[in-house]
C-alpha atoms as a PDB file:
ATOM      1  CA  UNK A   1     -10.540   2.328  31.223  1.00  0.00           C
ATOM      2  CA  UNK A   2     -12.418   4.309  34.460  1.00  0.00           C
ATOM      3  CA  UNK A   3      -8.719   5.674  35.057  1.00  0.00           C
ATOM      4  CA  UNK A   4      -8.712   7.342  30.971  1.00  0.00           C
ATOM      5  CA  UNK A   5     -11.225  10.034  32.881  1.00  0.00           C
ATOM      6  CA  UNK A   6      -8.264  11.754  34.632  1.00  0.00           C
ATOM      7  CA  UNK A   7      -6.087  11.791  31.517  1.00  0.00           C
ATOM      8  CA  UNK A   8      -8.303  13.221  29.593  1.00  0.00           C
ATOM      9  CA  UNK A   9      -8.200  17.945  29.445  1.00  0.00           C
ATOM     10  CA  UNK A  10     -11.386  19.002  29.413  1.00  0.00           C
ATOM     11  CA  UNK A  11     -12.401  22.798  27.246  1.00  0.00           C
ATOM     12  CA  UNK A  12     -15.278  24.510  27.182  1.00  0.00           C
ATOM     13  CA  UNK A  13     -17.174  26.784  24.843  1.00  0.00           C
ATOM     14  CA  UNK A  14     -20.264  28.343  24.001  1.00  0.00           C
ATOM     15  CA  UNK A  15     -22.355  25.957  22.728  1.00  0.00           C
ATOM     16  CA  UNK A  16     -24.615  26.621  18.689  1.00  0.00           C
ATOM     17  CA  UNK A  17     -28.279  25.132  18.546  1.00  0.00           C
ATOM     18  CA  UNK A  18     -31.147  25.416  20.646  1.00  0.00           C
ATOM     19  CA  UNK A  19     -31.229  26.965  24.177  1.00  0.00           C
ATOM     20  CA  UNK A  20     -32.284  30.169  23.072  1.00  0.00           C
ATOM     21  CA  UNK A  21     -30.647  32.780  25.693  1.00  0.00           C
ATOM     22  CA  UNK A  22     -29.062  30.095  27.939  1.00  0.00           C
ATOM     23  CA  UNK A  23     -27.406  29.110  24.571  1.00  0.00           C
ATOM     24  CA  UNK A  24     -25.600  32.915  24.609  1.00  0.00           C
ATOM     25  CA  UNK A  25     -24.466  32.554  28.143  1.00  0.00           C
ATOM     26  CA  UNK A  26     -24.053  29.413  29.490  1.00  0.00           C
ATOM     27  CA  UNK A  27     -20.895  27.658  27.686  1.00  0.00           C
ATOM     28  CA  UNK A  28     -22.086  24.173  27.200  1.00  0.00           C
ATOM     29  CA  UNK A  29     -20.129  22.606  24.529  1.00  0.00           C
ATOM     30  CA  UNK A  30     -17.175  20.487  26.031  1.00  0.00           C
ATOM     31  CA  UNK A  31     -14.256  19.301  24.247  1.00  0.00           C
ATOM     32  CA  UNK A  32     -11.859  16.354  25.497  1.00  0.00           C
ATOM     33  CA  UNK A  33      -8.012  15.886  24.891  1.00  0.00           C
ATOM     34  CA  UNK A  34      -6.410  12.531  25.353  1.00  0.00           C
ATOM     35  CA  UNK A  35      -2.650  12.570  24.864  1.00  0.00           C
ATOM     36  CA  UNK A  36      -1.729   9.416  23.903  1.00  0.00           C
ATOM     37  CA  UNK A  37       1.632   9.535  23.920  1.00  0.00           C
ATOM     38  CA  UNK A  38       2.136  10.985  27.749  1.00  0.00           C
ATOM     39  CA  UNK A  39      -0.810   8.281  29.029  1.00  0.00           C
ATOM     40  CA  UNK A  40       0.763   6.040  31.770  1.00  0.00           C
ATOM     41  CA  UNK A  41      -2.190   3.628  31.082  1.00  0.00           C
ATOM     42  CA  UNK A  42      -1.157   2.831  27.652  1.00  0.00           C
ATOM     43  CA  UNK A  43       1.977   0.061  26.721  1.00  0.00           C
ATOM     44  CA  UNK A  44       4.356   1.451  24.001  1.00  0.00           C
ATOM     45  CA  UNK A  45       2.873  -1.083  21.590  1.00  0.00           C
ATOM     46  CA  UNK A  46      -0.787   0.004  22.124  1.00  0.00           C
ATOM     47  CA  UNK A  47       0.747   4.053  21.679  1.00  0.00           C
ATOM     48  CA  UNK A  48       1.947   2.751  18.427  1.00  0.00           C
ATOM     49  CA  UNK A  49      -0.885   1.200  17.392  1.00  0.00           C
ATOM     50  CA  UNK A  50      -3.133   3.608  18.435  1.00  0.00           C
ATOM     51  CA  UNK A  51      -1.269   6.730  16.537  1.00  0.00           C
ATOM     52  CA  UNK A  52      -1.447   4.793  13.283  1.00  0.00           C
ATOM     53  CA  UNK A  53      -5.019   3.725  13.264  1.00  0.00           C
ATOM     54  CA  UNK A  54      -6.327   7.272  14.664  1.00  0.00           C
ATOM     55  CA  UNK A  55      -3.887   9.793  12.900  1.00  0.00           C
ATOM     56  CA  UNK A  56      -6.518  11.234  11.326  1.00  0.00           C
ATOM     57  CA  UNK A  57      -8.027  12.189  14.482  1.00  0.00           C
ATOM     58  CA  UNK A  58      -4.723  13.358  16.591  1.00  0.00           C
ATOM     59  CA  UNK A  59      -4.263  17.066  16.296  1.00  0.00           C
ATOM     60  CA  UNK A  60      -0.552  18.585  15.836  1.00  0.00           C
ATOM     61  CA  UNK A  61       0.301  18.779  19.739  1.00  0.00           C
ATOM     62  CA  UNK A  62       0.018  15.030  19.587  1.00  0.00           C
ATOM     63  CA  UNK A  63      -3.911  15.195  21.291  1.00  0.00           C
ATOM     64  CA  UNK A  64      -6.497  13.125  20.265  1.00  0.00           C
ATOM     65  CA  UNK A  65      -9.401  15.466  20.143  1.00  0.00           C
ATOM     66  CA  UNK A  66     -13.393  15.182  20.537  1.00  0.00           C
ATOM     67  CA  UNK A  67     -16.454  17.108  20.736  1.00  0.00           C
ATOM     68  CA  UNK A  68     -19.615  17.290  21.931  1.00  0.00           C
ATOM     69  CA  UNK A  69     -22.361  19.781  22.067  1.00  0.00           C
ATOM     70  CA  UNK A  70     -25.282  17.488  21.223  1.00  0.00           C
ATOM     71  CA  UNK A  71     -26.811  17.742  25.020  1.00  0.00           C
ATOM     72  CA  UNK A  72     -28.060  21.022  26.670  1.00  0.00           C
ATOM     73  CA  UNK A  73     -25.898  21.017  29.330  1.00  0.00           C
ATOM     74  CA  UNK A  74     -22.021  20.826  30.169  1.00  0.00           C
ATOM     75  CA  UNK A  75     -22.588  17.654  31.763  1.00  0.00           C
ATOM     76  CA  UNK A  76     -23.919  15.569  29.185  1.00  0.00           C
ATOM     77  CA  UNK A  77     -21.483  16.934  26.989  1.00  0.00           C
ATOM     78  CA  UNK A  78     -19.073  15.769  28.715  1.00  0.00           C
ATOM     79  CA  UNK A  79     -20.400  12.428  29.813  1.00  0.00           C
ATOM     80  CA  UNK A  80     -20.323  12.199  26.038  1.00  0.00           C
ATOM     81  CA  UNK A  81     -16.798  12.904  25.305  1.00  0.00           C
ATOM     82  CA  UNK A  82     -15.885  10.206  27.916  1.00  0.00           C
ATOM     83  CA  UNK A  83     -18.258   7.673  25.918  1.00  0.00           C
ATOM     84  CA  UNK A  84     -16.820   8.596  22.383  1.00  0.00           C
ATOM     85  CA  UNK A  85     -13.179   9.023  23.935  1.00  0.00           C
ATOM     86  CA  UNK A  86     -13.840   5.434  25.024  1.00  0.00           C
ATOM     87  CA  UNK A  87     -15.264   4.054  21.956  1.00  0.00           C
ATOM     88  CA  UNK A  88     -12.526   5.730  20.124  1.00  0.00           C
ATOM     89  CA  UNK A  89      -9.467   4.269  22.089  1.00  0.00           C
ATOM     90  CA  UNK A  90     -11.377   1.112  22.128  1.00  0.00           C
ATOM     91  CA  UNK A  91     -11.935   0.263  18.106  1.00  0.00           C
ATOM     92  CA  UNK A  92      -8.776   1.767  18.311  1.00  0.00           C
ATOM     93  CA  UNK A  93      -6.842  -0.979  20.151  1.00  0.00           C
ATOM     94  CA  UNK A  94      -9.366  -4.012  18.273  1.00  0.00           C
ATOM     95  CA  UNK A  95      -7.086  -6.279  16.343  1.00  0.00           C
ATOM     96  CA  UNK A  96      -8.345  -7.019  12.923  1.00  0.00           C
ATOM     97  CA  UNK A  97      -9.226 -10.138  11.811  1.00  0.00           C
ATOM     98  CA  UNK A  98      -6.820 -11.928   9.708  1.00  0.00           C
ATOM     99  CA  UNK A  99      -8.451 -12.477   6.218  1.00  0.00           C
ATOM    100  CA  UNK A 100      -8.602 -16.009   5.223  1.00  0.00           C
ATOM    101  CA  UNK A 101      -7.739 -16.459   1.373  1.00  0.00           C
ATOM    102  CA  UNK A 102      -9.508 -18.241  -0.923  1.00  0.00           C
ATOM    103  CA  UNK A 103      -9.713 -19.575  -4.648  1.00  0.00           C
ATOM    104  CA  UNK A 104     -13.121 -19.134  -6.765  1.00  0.00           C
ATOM    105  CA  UNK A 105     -14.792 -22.541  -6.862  1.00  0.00           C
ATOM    106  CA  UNK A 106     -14.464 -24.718 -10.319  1.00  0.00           C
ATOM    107  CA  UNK A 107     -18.276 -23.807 -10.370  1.00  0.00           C
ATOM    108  CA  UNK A 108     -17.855 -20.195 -10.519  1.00  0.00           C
ATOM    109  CA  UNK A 109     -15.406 -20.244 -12.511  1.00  0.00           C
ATOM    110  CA  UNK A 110     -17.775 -21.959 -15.394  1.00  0.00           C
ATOM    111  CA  UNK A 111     -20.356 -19.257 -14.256  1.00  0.00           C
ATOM    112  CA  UNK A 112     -18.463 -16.725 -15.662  1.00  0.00           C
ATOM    113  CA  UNK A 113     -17.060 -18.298 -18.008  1.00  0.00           C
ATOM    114  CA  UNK A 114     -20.852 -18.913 -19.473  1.00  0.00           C
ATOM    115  CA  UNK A 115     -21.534 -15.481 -18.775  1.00  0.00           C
ATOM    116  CA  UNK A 116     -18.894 -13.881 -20.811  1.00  0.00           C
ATOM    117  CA  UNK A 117     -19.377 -15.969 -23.674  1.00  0.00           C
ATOM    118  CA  UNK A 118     -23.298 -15.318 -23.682  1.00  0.00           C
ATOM    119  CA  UNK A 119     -22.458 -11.777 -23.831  1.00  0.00           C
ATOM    120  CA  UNK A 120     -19.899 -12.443 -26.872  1.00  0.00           C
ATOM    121  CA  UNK A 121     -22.638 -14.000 -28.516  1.00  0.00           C
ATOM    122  CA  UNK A 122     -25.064 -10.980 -28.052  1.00  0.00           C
ATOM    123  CA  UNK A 123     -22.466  -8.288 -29.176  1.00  0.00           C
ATOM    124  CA  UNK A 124     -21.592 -10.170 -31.791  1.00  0.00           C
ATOM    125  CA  UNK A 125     -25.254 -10.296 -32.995  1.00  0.00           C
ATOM    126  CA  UNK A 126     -25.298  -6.343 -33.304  1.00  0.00           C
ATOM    127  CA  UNK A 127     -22.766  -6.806 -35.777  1.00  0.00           C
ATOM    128  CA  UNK A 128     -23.277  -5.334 -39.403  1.00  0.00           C
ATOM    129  CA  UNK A 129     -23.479  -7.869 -41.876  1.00  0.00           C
ATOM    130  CA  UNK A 130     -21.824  -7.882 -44.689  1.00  0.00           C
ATOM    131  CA  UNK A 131     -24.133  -8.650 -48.129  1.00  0.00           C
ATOM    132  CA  UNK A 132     -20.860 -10.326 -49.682  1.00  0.00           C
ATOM    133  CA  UNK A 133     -21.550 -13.425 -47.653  1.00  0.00           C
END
């Protein structure tokens, strides 16, 4: 994933938050765009996979877009767009486990069973009673 580093556009802006003049003059905020469907590191499977699972975060050009302005200078920033880019593409192209099913137990099953009659029995206690009986 060292080779993701040369795919990736980097932007950058003037950064909000401390810094006090440097903040006004210095543009420290970096943003990263990964095109995903142009990467020659990716297989057409793991494009697929990955536009599905991080539509959400793919802007309208097809980019998959991230931000940083957390450090006080350009090259944190962007050291942290490269980390999140990674972690990004990463959880990205996890499979998922398969989920096992399974039944309630018998004993659970008479659990609740118990349960919902004891609170029958209570609700049927605040009943009105009737003086005809």
């Amino acid at each position: 994933m060292i080779e993701l580093t040369k795919e990736i556009i980097f932007r950058t802006a003037r950064s909000g938050g401390k810094g006090g003049q440097n903040v006004n003059k210095v543009e420290t905020m970096v943003e990263g765009y990964f095109s995903i469907r142009d990467s020659a590191l990716l297989t057409d499977d793991e494009k697929g996979l990955l536009e599905t699972k991080l539509a959400s975060r793919i802007n309208a050009d097809g980019f998959l877009q991230v931000r940083s302005q957390v450090h006080r200078t350009q090259l944190g920033n962007k050291a942290e767009v490269i980390r999140k880019m990674h972690a990004l593409i990463e959880s990205g192209l996890k499979k998922q486990k398969r989920r096992i099913a399974t039944k309630p137990s018998a004993a659970s099953k008479e659990r609740r069973m118990g349960q919902k009659k004891r609170q029958s029995e209570v609700k049927a206690g605040r009943r009105r009673v009737r003086g005809d009986d």
